[in-house]
Protein backbone atom coordinates (compact mmCIF):
# COMPACT_ATOMS: atom_id res chain seq x y z
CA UNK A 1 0.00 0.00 0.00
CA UNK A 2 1.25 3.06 -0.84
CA UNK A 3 1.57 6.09 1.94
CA UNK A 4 -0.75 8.69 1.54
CA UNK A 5 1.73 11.31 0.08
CA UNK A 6 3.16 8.77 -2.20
CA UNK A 7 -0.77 8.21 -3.72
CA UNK A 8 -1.29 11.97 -4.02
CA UNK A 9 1.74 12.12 -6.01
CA UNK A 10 1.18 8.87 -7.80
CA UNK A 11 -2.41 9.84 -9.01
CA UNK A 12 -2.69 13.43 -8.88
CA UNK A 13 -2.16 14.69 -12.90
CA UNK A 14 -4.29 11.20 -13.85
CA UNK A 15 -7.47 12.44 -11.27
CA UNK A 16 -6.91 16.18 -12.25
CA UNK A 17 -6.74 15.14 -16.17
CA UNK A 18 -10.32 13.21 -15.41
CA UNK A 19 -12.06 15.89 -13.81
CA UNK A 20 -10.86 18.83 -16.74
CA UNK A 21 -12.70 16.34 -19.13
CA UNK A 22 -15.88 15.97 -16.94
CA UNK A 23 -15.68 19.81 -16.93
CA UNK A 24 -15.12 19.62 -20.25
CA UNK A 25 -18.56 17.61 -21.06
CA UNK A 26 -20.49 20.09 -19.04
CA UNK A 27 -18.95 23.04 -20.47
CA UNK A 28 -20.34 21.40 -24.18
CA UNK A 29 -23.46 21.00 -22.93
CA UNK A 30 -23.96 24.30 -21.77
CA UNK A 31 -22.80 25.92 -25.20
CA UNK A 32 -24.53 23.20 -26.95
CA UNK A 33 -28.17 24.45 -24.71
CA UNK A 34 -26.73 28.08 -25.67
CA UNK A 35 -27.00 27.88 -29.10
CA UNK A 36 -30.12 25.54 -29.44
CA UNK A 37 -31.94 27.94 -26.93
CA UNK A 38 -33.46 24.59 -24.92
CA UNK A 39 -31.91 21.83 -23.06
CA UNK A 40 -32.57 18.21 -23.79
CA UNK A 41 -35.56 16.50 -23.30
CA UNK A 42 -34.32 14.35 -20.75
CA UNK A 43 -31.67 15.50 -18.43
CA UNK A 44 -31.17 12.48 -16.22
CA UNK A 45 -27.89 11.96 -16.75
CA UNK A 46 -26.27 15.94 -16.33
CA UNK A 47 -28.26 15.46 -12.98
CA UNK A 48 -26.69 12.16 -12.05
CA UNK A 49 -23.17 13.16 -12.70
CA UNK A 50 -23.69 16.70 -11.11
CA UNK A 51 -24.90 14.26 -7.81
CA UNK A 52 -22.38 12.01 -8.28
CA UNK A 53 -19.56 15.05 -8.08
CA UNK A 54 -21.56 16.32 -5.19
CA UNK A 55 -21.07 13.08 -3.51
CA UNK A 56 -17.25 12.86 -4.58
CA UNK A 57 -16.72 16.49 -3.21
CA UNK A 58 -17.75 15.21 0.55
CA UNK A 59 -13.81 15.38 1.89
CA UNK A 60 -14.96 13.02 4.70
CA UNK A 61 -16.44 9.50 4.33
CA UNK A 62 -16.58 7.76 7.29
CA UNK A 63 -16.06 3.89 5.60
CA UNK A 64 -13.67 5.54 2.07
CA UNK A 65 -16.13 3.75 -0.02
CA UNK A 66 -16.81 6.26 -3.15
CA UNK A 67 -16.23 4.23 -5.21
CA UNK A 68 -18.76 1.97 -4.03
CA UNK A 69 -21.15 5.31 -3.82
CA UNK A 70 -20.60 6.37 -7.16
CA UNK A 71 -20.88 2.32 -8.84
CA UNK A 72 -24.55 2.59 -6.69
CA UNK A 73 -25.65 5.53 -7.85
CA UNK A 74 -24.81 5.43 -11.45
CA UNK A 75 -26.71 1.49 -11.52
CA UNK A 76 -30.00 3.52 -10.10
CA UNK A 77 -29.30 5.95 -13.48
CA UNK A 78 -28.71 3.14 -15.67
């Protein structure tokens, strides 16, 4: 197991690079609503992964399960 200054530096850039690209997706989907003047029909899935970063942004979790959080909530989306 690695120590926990050894994982920050281990998986920072790779956790930073996949959050830019979730920021990313929402940032074309807000131009995207822009320029069509609506948003989709169904927005089920913005709201789940705006709820699932809510969940992620919770700096304490009592049993350091979110993955387990996040693999739950994204099967009740599904």
């Amino acid at each position: 197991m690695l120590s926990p200054q050894k994982n920050l530096d281990t998986y920072f850039l790779e956790a930073r690079r996949d959050l830019l690209e979730v920021a990313a997706m929402l940032d074309r989907y807000d131009r995207s609503v822009e320029k069509e003047g609506k948003k989709a029909d169904d927005e089920s899935r913005l709201n789940s992964l705006i709820e699932a970063l809510a969940l992620l942004s919770k700096k304490e979790h009592p049993e350091s399960n979110r993955t387990e959080q996040l693999l739950v909530h994204f099967a009740k989306v599904s």
